[in-house]
N, C-alpha and C. Protein backbone atom coordinates (compact mmCIF):
# COMPACT_ATOMS: atom_id res chain seq x y z
N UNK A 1 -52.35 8.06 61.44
CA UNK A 1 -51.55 7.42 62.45
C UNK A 1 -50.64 6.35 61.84
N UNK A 2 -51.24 5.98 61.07
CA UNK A 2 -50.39 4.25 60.26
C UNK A 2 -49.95 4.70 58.86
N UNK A 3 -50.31 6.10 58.08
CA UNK A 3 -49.62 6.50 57.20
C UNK A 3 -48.35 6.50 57.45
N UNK A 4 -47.68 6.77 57.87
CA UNK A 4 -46.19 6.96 57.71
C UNK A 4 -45.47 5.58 57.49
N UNK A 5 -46.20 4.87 58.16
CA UNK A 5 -45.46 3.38 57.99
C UNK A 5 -46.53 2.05 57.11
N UNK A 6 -47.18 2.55 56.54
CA UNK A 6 -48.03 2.75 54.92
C UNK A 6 -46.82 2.93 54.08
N UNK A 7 -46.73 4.39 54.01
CA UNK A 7 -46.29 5.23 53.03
C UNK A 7 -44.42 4.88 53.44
N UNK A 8 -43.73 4.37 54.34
CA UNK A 8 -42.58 3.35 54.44
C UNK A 8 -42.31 2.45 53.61
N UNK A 9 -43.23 1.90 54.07
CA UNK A 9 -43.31 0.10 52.86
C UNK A 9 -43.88 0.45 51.30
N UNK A 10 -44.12 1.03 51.16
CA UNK A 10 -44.85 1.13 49.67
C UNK A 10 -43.46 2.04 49.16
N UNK A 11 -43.02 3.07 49.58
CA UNK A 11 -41.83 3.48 48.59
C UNK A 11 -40.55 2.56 48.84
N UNK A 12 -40.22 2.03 49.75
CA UNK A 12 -39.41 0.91 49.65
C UNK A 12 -39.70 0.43 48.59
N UNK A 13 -40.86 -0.52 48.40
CA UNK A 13 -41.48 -1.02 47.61
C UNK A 13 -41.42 -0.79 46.32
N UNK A 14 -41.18 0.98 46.26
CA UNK A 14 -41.55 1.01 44.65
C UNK A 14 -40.07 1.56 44.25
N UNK A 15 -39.23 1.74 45.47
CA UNK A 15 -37.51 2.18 44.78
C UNK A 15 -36.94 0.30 44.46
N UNK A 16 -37.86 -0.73 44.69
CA UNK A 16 -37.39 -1.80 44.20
C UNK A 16 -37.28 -2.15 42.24
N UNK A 17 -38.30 -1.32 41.94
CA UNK A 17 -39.06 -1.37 40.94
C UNK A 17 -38.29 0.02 39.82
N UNK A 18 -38.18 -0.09 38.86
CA UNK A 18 -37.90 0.78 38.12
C UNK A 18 -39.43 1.88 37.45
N UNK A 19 -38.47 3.02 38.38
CA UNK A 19 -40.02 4.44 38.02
C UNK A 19 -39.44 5.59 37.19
N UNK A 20 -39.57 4.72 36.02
CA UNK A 20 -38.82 5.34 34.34
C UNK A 20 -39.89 6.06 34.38
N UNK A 21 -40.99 6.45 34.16
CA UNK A 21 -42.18 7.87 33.78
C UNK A 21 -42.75 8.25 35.02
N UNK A 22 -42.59 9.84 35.26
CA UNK A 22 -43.62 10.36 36.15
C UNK A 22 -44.56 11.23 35.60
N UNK A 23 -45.96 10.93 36.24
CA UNK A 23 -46.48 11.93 35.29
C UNK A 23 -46.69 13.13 37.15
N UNK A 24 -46.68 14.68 36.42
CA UNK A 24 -46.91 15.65 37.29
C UNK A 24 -47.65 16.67 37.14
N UNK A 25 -48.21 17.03 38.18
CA UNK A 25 -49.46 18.00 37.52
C UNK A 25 -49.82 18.53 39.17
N UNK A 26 -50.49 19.83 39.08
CA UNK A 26 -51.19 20.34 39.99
C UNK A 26 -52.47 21.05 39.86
N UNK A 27 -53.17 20.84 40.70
CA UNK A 27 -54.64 21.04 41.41
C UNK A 27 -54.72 22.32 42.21
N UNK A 28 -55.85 23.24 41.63
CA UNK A 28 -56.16 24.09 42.32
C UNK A 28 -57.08 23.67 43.40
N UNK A 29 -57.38 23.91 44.80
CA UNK A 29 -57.82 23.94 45.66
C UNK A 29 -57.58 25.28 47.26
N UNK A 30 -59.36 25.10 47.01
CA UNK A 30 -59.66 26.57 47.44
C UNK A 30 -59.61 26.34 49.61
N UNK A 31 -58.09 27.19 50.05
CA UNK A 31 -59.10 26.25 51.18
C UNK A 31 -58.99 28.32 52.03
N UNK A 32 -60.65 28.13 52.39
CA UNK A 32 -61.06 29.35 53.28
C UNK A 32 -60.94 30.33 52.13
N UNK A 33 -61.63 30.05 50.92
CA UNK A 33 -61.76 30.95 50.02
C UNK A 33 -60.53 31.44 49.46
N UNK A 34 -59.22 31.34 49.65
CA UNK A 34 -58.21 31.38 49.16
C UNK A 34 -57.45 30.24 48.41
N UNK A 35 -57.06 30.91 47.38
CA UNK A 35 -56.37 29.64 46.01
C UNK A 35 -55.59 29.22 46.25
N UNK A 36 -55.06 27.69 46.86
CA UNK A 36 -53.66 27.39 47.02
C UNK A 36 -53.28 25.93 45.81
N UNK A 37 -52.45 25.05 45.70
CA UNK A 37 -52.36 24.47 44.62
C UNK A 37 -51.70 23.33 45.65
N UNK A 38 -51.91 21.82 45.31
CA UNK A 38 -51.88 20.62 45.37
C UNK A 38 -50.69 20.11 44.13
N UNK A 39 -49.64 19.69 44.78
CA UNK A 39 -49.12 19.48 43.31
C UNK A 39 -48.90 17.94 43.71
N UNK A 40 -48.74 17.05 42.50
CA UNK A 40 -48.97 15.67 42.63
C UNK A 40 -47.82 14.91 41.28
N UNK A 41 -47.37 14.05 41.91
CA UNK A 41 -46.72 13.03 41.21
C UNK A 41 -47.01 12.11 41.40
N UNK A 42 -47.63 11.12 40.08
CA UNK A 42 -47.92 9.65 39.85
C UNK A 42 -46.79 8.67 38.87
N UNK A 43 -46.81 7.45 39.36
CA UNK A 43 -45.72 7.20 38.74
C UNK A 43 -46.84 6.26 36.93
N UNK A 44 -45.76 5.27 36.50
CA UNK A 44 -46.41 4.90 35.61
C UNK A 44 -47.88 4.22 35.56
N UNK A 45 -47.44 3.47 36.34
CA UNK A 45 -48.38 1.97 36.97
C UNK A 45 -49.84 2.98 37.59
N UNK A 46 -49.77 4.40 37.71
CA UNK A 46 -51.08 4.67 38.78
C UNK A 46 -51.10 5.18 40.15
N UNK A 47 -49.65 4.95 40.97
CA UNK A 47 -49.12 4.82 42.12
C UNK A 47 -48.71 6.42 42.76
N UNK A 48 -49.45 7.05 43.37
CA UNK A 48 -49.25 8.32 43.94
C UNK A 48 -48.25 8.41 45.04
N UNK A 49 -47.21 9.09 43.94
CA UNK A 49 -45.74 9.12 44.74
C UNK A 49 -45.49 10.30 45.59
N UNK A 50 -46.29 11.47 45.80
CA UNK A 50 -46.02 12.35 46.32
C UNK A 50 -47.00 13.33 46.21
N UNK A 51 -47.25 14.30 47.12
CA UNK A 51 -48.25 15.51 47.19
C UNK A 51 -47.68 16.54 48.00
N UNK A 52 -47.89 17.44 47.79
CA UNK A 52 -47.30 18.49 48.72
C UNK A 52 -48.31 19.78 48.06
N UNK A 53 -48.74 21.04 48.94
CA UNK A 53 -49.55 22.03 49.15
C UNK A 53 -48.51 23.07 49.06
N UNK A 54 -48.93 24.11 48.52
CA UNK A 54 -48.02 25.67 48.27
C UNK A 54 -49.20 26.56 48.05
N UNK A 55 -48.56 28.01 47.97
CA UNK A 55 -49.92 29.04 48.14
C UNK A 55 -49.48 29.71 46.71
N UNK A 56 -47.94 29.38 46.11
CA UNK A 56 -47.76 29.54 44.68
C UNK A 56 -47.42 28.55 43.64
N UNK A 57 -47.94 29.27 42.45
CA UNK A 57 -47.92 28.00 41.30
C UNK A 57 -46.52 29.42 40.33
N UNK A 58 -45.24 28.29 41.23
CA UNK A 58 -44.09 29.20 40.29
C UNK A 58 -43.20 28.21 40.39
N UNK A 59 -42.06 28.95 39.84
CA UNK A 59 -41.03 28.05 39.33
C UNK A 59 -39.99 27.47 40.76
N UNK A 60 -40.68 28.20 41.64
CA UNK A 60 -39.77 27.90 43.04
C UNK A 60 -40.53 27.09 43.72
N UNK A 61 -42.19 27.08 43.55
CA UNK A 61 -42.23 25.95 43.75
C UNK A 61 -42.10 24.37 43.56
N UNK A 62 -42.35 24.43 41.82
CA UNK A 62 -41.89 23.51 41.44
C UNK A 62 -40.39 22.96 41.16
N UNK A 63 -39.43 23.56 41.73
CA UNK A 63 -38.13 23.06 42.12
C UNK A 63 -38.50 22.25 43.32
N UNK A 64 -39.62 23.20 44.36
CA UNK A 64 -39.04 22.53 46.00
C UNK A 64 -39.87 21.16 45.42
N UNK A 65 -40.70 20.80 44.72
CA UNK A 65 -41.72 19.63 44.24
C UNK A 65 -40.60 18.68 43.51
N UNK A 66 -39.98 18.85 43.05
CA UNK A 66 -39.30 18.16 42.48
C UNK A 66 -38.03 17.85 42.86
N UNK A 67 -37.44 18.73 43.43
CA UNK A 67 -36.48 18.28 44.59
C UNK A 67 -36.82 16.99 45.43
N UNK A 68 -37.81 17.34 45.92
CA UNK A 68 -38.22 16.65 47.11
C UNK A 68 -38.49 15.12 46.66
N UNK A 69 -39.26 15.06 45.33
CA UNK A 69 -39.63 13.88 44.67
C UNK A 69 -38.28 13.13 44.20
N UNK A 70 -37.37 13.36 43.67
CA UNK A 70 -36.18 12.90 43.33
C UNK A 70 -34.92 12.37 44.08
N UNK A 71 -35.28 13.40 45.41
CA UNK A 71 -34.86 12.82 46.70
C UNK A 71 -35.21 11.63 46.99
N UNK A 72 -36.55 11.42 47.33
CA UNK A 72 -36.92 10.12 47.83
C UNK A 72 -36.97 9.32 46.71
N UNK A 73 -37.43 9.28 45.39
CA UNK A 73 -37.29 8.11 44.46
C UNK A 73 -36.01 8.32 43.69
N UNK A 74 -35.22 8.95 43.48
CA UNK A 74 -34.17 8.82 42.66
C UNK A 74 -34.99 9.59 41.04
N UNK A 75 -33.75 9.77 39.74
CA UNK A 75 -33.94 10.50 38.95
C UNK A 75 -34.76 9.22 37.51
N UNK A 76 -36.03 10.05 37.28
CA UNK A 76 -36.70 9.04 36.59
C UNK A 76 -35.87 9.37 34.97
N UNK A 77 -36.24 8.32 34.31
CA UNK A 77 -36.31 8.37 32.68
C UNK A 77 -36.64 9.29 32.01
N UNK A 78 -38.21 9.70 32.42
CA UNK A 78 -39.00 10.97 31.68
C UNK A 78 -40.25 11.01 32.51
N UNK A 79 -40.18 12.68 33.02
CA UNK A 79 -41.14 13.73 33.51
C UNK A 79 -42.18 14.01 32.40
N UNK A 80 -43.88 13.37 32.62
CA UNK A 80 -44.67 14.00 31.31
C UNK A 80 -45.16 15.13 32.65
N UNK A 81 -45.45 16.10 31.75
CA UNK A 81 -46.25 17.62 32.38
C UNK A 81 -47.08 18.18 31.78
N UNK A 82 -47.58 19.24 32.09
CA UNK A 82 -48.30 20.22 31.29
C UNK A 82 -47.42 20.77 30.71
N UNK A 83 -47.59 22.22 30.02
CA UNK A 83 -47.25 23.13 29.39
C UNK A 83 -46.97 23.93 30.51
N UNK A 84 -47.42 23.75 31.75
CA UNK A 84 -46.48 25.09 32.53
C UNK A 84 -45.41 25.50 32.21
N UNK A 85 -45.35 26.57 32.47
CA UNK A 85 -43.58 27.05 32.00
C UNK A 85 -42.51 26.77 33.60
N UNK A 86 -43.34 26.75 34.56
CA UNK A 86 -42.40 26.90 35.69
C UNK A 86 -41.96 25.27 35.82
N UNK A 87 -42.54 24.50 35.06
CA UNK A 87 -41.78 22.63 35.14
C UNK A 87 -40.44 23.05 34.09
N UNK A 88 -40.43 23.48 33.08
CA UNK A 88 -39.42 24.11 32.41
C UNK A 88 -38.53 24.26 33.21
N UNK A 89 -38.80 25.55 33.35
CA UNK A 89 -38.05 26.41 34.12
C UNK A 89 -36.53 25.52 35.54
N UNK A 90 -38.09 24.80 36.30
CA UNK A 90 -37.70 24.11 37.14
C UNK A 90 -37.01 22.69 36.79
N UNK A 91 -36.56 22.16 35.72
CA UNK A 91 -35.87 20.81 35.09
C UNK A 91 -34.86 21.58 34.49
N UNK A 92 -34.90 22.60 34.08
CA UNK A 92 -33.67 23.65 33.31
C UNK A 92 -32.67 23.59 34.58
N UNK A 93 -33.52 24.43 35.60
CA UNK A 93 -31.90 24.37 36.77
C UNK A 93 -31.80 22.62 37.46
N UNK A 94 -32.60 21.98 37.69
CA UNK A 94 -31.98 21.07 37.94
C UNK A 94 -31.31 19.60 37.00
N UNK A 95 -30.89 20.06 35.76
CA UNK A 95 -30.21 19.70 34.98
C UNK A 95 -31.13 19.18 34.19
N UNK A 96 -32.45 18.32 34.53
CA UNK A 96 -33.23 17.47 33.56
C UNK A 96 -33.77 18.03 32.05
N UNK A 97 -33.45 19.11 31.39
CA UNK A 97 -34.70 19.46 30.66
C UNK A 97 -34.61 18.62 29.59
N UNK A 98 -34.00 17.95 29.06
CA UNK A 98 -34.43 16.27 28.26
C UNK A 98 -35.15 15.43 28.69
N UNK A 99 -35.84 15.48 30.28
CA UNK A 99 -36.56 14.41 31.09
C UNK A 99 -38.00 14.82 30.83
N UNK A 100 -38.04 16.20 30.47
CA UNK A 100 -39.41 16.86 30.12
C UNK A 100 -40.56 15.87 28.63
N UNK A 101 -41.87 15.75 28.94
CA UNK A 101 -42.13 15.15 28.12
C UNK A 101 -43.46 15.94 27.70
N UNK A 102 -44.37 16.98 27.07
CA UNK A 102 -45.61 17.31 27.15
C UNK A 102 -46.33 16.93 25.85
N UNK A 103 -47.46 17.07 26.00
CA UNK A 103 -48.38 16.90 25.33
C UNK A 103 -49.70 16.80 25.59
N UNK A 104 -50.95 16.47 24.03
CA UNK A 104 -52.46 16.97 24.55
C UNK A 104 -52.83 15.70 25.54
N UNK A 105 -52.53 14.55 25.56
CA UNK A 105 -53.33 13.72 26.53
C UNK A 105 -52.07 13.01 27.01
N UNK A 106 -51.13 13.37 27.19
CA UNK A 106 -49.95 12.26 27.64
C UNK A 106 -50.36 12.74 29.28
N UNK A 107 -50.73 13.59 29.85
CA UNK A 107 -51.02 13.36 31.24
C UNK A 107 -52.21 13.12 32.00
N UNK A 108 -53.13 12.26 31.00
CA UNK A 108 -54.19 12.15 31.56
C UNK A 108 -54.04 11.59 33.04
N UNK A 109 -53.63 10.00 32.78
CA UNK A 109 -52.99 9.90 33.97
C UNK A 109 -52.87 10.27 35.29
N UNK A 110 -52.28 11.26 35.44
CA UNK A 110 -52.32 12.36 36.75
C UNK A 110 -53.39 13.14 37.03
N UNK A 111 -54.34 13.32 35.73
CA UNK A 111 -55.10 14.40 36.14
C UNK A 111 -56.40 12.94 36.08
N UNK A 112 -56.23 11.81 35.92
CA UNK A 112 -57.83 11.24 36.85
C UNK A 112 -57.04 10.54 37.73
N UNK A 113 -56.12 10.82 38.42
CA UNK A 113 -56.03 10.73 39.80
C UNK A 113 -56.51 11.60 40.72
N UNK A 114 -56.67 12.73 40.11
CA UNK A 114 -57.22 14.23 40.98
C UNK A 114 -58.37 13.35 41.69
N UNK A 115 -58.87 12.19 40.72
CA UNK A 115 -60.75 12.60 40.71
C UNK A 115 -61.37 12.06 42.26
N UNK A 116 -60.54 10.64 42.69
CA UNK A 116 -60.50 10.58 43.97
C UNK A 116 -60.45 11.25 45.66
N UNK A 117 -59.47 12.22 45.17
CA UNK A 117 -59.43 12.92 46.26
C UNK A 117 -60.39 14.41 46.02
N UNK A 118 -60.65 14.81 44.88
CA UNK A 118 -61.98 15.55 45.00
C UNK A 118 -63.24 15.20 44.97
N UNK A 119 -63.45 14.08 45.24
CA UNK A 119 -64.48 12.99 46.07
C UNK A 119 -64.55 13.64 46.87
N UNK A 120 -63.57 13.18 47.72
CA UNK A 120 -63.32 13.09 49.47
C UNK A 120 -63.42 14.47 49.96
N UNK A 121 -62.64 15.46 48.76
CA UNK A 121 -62.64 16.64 49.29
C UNK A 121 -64.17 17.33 49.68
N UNK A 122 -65.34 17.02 48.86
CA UNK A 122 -66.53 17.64 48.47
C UNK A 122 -67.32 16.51 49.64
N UNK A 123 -66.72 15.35 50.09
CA UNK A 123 -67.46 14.78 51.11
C UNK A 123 -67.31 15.31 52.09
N UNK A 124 -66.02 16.34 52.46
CA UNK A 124 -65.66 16.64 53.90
C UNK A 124 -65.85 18.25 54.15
N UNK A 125 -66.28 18.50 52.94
CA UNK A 125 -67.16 20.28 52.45
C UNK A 125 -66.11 21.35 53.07
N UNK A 126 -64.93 20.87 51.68
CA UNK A 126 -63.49 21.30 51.71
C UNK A 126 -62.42 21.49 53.07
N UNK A 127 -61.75 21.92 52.62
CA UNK A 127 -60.67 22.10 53.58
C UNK A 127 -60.82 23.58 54.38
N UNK A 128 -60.18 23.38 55.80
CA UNK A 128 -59.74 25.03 56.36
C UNK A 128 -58.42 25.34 56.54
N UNK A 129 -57.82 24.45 56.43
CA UNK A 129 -56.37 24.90 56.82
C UNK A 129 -55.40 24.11 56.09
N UNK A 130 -53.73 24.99 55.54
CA UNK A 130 -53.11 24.31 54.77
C UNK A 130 -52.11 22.98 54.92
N UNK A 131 -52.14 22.69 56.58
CA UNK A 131 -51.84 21.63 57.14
C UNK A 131 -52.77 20.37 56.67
N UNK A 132 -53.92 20.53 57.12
CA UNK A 132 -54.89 19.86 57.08
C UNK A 132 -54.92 18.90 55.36
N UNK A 133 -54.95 20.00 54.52
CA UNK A 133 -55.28 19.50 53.02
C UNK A 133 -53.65 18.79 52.87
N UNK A 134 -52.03 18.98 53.72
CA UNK A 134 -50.94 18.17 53.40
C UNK A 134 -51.35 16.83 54.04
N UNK A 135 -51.60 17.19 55.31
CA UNK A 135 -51.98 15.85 56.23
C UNK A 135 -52.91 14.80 55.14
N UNK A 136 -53.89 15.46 54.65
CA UNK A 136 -54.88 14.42 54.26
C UNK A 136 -54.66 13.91 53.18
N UNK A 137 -53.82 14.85 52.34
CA UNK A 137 -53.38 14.40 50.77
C UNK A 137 -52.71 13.26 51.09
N UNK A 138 -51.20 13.42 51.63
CA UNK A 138 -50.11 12.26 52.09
C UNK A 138 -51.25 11.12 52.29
N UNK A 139 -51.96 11.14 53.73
CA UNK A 139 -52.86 9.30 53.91
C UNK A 139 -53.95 9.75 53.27
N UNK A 140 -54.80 9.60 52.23
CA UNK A 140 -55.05 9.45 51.05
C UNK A 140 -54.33 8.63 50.04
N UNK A 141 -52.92 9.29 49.62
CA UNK A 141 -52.22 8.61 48.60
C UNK A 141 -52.03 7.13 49.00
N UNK A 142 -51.48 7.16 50.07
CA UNK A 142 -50.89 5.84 50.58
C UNK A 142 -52.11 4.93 50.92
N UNK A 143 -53.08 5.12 51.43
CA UNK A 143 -54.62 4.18 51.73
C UNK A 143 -54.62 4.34 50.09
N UNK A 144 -55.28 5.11 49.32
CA UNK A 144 -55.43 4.82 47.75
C UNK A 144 -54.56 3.97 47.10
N UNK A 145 -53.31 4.11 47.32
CA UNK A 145 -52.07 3.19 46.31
C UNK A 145 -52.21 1.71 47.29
N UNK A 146 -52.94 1.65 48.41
CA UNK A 146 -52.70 0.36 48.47
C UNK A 146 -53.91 -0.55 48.32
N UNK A 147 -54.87 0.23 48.31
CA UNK A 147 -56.65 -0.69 48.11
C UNK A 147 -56.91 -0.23 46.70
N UNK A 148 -55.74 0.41 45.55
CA UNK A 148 -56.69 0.33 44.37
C UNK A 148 -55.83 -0.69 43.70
N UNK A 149 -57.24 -1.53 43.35
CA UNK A 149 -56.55 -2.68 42.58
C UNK A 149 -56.84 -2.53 41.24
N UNK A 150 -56.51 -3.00 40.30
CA UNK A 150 -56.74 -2.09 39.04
C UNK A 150 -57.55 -3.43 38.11
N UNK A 151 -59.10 -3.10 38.52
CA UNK A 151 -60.12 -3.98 38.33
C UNK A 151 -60.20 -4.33 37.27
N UNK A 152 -59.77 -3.52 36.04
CA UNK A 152 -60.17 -4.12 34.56
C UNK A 152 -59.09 -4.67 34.03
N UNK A 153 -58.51 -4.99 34.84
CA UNK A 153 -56.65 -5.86 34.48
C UNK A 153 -56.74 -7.58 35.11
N UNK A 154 -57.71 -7.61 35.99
CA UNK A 154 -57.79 -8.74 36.21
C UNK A 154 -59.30 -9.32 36.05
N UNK A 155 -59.36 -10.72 36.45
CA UNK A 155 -60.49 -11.55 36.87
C UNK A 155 -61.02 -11.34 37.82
N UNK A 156 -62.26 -11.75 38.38
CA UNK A 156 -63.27 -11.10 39.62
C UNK A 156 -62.42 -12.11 40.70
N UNK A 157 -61.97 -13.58 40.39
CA UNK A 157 -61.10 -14.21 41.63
C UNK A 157 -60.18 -13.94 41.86
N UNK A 158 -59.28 -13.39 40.79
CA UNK A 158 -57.62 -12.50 41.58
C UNK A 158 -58.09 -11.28 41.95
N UNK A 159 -58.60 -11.03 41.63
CA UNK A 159 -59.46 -9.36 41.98
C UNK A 159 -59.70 -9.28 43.53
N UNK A 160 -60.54 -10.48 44.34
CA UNK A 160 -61.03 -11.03 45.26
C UNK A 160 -59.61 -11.24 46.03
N UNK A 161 -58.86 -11.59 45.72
CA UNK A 161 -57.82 -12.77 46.38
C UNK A 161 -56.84 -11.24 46.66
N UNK A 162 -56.25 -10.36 45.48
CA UNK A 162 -55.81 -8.97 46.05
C UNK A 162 -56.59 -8.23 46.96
N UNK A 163 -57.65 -8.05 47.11
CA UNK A 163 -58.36 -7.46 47.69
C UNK A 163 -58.36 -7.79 49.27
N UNK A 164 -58.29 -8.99 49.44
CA UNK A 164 -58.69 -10.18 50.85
C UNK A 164 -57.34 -9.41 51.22
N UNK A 165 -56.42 -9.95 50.33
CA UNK A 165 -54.75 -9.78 51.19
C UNK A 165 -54.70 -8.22 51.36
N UNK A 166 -55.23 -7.08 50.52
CA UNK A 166 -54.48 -5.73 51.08
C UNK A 166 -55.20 -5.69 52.20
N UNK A 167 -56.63 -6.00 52.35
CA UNK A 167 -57.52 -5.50 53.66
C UNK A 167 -56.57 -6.31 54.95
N UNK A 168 -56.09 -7.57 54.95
CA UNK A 168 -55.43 -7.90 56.01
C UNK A 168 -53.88 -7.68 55.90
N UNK A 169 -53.25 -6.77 55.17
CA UNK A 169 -52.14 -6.11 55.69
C UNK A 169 -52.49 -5.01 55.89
N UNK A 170 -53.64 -4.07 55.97
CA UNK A 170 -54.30 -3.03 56.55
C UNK A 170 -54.00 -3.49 57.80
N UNK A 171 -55.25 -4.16 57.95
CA UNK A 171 -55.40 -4.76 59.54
C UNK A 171 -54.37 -5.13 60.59
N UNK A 172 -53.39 -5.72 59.51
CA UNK A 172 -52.37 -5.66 60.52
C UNK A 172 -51.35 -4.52 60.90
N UNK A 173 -51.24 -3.80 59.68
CA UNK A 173 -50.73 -2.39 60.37
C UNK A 173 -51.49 -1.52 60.99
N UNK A 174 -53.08 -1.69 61.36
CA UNK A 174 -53.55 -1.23 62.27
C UNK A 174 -53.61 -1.33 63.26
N UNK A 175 -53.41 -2.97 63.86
CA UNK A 175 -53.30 -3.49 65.11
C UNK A 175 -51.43 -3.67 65.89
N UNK A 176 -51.13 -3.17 64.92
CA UNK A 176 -49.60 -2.94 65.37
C UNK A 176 -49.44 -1.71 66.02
């Protein structure tokens, strides 16, 4: 209900900010016994910029993924990826393929962001429908990017003091 205007203020927020590296990657997820794929963009900092669900892992999808991401944040510095060939493929036609960056651990990054939402996923004893797994990915990202505070960067009293303030700008975009 309050995702959308979550997920408002936080990309405002982060087109203030310069988002020179994305890292991108996608997730298999099974929903009703059929394979569909989760694809995900994080920016440098940790910050889950985007998710979107497809029933193929091709080069048309990863145009509409990256379209869509570039739309709303503008054109980054450098894309790290896997070795897929369809991110290739897909930065070839849309002019970037110098933005491409791969390697063995340059995307860890993205892939222990997975680890959160296959928590949640295995708490809610998966998904049934491909609405459902977009709906939940989107508020996920946006509740995640705004209550994770990144604990081993600070002290237990700024730690405390971020923490106090995101729970009461929760609260208040709940009671709005």
């Amino acid at each position: 209900m309050f995702a959308a205007e979550t997920r408002r203020k936080r990309t405002d927020k982060l087109r203030a900010f310069s988002n020179w590296r994305w890292h991108v990657d996608e997730v298999f997820v099974k929903i009703n016994g059929e394979r569909h794929y989760l694809w995900r963009a994080v920016d440098h900092e940790g910050e889950v910029l985007e998710a979107i669900v497809t029933k193929r892992r091709n080069k048309r999808a990863a145009l509409k993924f990256l379209r869509k991401l570039m739309r709303r944040y503008g054109r980054p510095q450098q894309i790290v990826t896997d070795r897929l060939a369809s991110y290739r493929a897909a930065l070839r036609e849309l002019g970037g393929s110098d933005l491409q960056s791969t390697g063995r651990w340059l995307n860890n990054r993205v892939e222990n962001s997975h680890l959160p939402l296959r928590r949640r996923e295995r708490a809610m004893l998966r998904f049934r429908r491909m609405r459902n797994l977009q709906t939940f990915a989107a508020v996920h990202a946006s509740v995640h990017n705004h209550f994770n505070q990144e604990r081993s960067l600070s002290s237990r009293n700024i730690f405390k003091v971020n923490r106090t303030a995101a729970l009461e700008e929760w609260r208040q975009l709940c009671s709005a």
